[in-house]
N, C-alpha and C. Protein backbone atom coordinates (compact mmCIF):
# COMPACT_ATOMS: atom_id res chain seq x y z
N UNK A 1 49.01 47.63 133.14
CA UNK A 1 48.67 48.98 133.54
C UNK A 1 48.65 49.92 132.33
N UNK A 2 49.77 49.59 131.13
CA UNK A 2 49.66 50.39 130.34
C UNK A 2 48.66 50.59 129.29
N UNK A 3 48.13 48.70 129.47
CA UNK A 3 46.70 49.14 128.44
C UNK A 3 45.47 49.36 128.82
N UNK A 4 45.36 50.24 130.23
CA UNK A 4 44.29 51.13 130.59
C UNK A 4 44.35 52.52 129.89
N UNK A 5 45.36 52.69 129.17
CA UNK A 5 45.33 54.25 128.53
C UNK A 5 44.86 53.67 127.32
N UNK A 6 44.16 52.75 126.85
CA UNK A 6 43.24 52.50 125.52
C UNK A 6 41.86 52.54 125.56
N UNK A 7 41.46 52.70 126.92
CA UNK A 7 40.05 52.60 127.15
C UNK A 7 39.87 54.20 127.20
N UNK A 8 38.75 54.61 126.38
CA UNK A 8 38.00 55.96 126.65
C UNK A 8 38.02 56.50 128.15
N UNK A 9 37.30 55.67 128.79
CA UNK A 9 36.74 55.77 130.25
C UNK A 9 37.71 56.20 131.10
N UNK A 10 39.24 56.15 130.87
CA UNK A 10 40.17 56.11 131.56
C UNK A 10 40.42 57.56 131.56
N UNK A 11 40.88 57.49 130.00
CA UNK A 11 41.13 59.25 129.84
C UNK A 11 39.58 60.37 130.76
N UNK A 12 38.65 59.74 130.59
CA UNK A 12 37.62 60.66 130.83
C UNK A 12 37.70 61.26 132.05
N UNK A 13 37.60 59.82 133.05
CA UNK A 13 37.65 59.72 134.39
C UNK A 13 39.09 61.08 134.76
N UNK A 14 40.17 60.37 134.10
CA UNK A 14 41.30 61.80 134.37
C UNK A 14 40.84 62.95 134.03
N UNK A 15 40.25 63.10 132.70
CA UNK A 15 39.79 64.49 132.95
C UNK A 15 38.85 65.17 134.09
N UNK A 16 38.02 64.13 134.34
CA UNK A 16 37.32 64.63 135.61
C UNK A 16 38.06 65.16 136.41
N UNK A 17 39.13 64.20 137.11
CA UNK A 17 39.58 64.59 138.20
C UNK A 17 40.43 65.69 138.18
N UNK A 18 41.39 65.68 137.19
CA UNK A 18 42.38 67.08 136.94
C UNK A 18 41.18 67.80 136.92
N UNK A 19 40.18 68.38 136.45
CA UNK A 19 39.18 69.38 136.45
C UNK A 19 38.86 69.43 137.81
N UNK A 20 38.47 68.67 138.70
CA UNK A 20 38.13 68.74 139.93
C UNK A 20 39.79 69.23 140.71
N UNK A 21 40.77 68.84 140.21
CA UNK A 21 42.12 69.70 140.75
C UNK A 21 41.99 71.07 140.26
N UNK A 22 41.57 71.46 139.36
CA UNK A 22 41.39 72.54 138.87
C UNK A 22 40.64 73.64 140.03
N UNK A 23 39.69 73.16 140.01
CA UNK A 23 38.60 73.80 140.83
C UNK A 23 39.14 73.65 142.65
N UNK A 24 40.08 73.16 142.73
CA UNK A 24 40.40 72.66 144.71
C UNK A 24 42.06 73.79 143.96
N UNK A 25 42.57 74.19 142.96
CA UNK A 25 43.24 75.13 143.26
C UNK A 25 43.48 75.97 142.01
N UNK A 26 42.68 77.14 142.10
CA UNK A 26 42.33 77.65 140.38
C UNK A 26 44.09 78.34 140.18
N UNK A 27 43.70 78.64 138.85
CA UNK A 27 44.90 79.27 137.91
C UNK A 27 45.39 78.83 136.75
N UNK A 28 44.14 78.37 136.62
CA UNK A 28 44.16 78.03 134.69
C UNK A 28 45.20 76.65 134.43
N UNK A 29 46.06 76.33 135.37
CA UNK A 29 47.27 75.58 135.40
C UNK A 29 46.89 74.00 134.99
N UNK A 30 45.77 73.57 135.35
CA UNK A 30 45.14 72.56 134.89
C UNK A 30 44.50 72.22 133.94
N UNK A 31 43.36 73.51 133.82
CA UNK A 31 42.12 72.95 133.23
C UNK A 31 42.47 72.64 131.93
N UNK A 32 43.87 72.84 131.46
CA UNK A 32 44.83 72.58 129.70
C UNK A 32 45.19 71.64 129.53
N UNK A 33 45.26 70.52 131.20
CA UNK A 33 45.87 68.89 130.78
C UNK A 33 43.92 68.44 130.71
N UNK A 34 43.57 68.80 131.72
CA UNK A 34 41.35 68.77 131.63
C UNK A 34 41.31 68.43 130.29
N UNK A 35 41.35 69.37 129.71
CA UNK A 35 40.97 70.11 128.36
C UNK A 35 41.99 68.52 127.59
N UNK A 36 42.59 68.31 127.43
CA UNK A 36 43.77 67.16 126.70
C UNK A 36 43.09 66.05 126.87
N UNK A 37 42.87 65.67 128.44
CA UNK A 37 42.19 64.43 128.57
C UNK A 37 41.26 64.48 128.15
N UNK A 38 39.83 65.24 128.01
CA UNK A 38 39.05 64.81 127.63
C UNK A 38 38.87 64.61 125.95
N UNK A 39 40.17 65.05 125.23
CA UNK A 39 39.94 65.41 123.95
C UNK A 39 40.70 64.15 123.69
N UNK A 40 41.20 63.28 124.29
CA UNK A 40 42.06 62.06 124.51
C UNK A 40 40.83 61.24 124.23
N UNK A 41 40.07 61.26 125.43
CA UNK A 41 38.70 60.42 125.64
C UNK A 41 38.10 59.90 124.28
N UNK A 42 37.84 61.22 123.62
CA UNK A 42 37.14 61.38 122.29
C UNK A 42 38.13 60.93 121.61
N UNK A 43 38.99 61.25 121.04
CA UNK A 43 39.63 60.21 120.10
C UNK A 43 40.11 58.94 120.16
N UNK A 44 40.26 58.43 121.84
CA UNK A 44 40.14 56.66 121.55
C UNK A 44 38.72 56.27 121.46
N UNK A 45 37.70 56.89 121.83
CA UNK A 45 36.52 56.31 121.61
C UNK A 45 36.16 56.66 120.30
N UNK A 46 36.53 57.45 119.23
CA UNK A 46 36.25 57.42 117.49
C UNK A 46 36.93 56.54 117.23
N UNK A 47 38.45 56.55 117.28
CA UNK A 47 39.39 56.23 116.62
C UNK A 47 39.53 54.81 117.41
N UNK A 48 39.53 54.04 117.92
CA UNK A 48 40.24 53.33 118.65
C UNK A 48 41.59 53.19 119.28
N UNK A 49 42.02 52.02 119.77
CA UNK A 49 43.19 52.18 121.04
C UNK A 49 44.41 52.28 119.68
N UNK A 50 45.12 52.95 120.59
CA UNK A 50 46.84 53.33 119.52
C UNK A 50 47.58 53.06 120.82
N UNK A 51 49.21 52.76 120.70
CA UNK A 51 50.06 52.45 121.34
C UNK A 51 50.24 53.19 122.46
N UNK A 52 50.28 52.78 123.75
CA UNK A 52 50.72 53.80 124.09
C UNK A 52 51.51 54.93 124.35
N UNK A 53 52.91 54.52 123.73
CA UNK A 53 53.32 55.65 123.73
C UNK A 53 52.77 56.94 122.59
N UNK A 54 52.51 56.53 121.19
CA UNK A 54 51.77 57.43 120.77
C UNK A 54 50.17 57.98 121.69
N UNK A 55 49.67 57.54 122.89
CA UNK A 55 48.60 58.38 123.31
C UNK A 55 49.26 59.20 124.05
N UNK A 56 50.43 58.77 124.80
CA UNK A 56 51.24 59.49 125.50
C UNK A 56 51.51 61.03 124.82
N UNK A 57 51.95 60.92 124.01
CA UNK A 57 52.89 62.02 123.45
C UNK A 57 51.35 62.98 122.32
N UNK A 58 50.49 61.82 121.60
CA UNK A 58 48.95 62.75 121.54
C UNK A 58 48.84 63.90 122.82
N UNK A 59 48.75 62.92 123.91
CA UNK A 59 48.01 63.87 125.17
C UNK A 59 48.79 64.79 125.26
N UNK A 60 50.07 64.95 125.42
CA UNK A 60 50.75 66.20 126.06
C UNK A 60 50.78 67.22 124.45
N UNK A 61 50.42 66.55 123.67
CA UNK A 61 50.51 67.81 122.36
C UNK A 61 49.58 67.95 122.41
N UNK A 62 47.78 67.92 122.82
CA UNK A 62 47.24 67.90 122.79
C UNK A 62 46.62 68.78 124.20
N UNK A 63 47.08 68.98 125.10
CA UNK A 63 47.19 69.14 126.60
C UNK A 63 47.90 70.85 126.34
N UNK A 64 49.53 71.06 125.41
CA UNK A 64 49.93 71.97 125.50
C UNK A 64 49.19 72.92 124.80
N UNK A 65 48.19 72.59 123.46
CA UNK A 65 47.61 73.67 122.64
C UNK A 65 46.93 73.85 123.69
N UNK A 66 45.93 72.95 124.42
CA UNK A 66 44.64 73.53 124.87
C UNK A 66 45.13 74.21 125.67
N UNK A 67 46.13 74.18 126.67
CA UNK A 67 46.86 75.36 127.34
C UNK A 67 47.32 76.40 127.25
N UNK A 68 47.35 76.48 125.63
CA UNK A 68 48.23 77.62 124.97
C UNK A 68 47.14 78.56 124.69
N UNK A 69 45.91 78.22 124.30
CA UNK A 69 44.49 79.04 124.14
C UNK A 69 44.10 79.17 124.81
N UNK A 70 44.02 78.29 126.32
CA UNK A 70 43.09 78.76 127.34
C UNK A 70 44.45 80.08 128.02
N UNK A 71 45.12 80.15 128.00
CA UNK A 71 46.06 81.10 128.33
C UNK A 71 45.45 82.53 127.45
N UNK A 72 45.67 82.17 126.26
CA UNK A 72 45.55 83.46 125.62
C UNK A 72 44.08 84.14 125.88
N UNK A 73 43.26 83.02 125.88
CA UNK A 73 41.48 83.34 126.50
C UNK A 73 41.64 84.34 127.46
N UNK A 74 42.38 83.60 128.40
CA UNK A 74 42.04 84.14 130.27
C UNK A 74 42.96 85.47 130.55
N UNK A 75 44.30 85.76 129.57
CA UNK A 75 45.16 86.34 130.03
C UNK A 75 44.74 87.84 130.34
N UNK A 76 45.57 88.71 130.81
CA UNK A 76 45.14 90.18 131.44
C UNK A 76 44.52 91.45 130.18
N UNK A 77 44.06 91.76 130.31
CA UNK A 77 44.07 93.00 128.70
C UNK A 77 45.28 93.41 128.41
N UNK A 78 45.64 94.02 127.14
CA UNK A 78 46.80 94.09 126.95
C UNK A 78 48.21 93.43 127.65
N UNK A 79 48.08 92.01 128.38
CA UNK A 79 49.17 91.98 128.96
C UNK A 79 49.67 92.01 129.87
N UNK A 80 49.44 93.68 130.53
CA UNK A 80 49.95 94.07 131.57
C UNK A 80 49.78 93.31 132.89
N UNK A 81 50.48 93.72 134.06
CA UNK A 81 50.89 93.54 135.18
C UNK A 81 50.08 94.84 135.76
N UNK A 82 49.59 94.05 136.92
CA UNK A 82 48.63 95.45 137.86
C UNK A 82 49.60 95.67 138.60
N UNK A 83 50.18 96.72 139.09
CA UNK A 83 50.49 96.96 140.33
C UNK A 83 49.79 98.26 141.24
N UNK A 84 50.02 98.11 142.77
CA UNK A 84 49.07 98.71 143.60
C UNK A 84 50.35 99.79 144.38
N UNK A 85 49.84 100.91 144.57
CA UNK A 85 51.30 101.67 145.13
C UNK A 85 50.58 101.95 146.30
N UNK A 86 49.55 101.71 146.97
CA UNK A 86 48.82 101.97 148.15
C UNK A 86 48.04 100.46 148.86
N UNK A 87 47.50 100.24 150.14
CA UNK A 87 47.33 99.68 150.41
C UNK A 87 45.34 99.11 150.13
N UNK A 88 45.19 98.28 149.11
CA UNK A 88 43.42 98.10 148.52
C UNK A 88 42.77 98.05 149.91
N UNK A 89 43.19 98.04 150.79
CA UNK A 89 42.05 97.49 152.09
C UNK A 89 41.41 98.46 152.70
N UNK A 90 41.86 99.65 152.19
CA UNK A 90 41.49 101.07 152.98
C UNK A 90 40.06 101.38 152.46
């Protein structure tokens, strides 16, 4: 089982699907492991297969930047927190 994380196709396929989790429940919360796997994909298919625990520990360092930018991308202007002191539905 563990040397399916050497094949490209594997990582890809996960990125698909976390992306398709992405999209069945948004909030940016995914699309940063998305974003890992597919950048996983690409480097066993340049580079070839590495151990797995080094793809292991690639992906999640790899998973946390892209999370850390797509955060800073998406985040609010300046920061802030909206709050509403009346009811929007009126």
């Amino acid at each position: 089982m563990i040397d399916l994380l050497s094949h490209w196709w594997v990582w890809l396929c996960a990125a698909l699907a976390i992306a398709i989790l992405e999209l069945l429940m948004p909030g940016y919360i995914f699309l940063g492991i998305a974003v890992g796997a597919a950048v996983m994909a690409l480097l066993v298919a340049l580079l070839g297969p590495f151990a797995a625990p080094t793809l292991v520990a690639l992906f999640a360092g790899v998973s946390l930047v892209a999370w850390l930018v797509l955060r800073r991308l998406f985040r609010a202007p300046d920061d802030q927190t909206r709050y509403f002191d009346e009811d929007i539905n009126k």
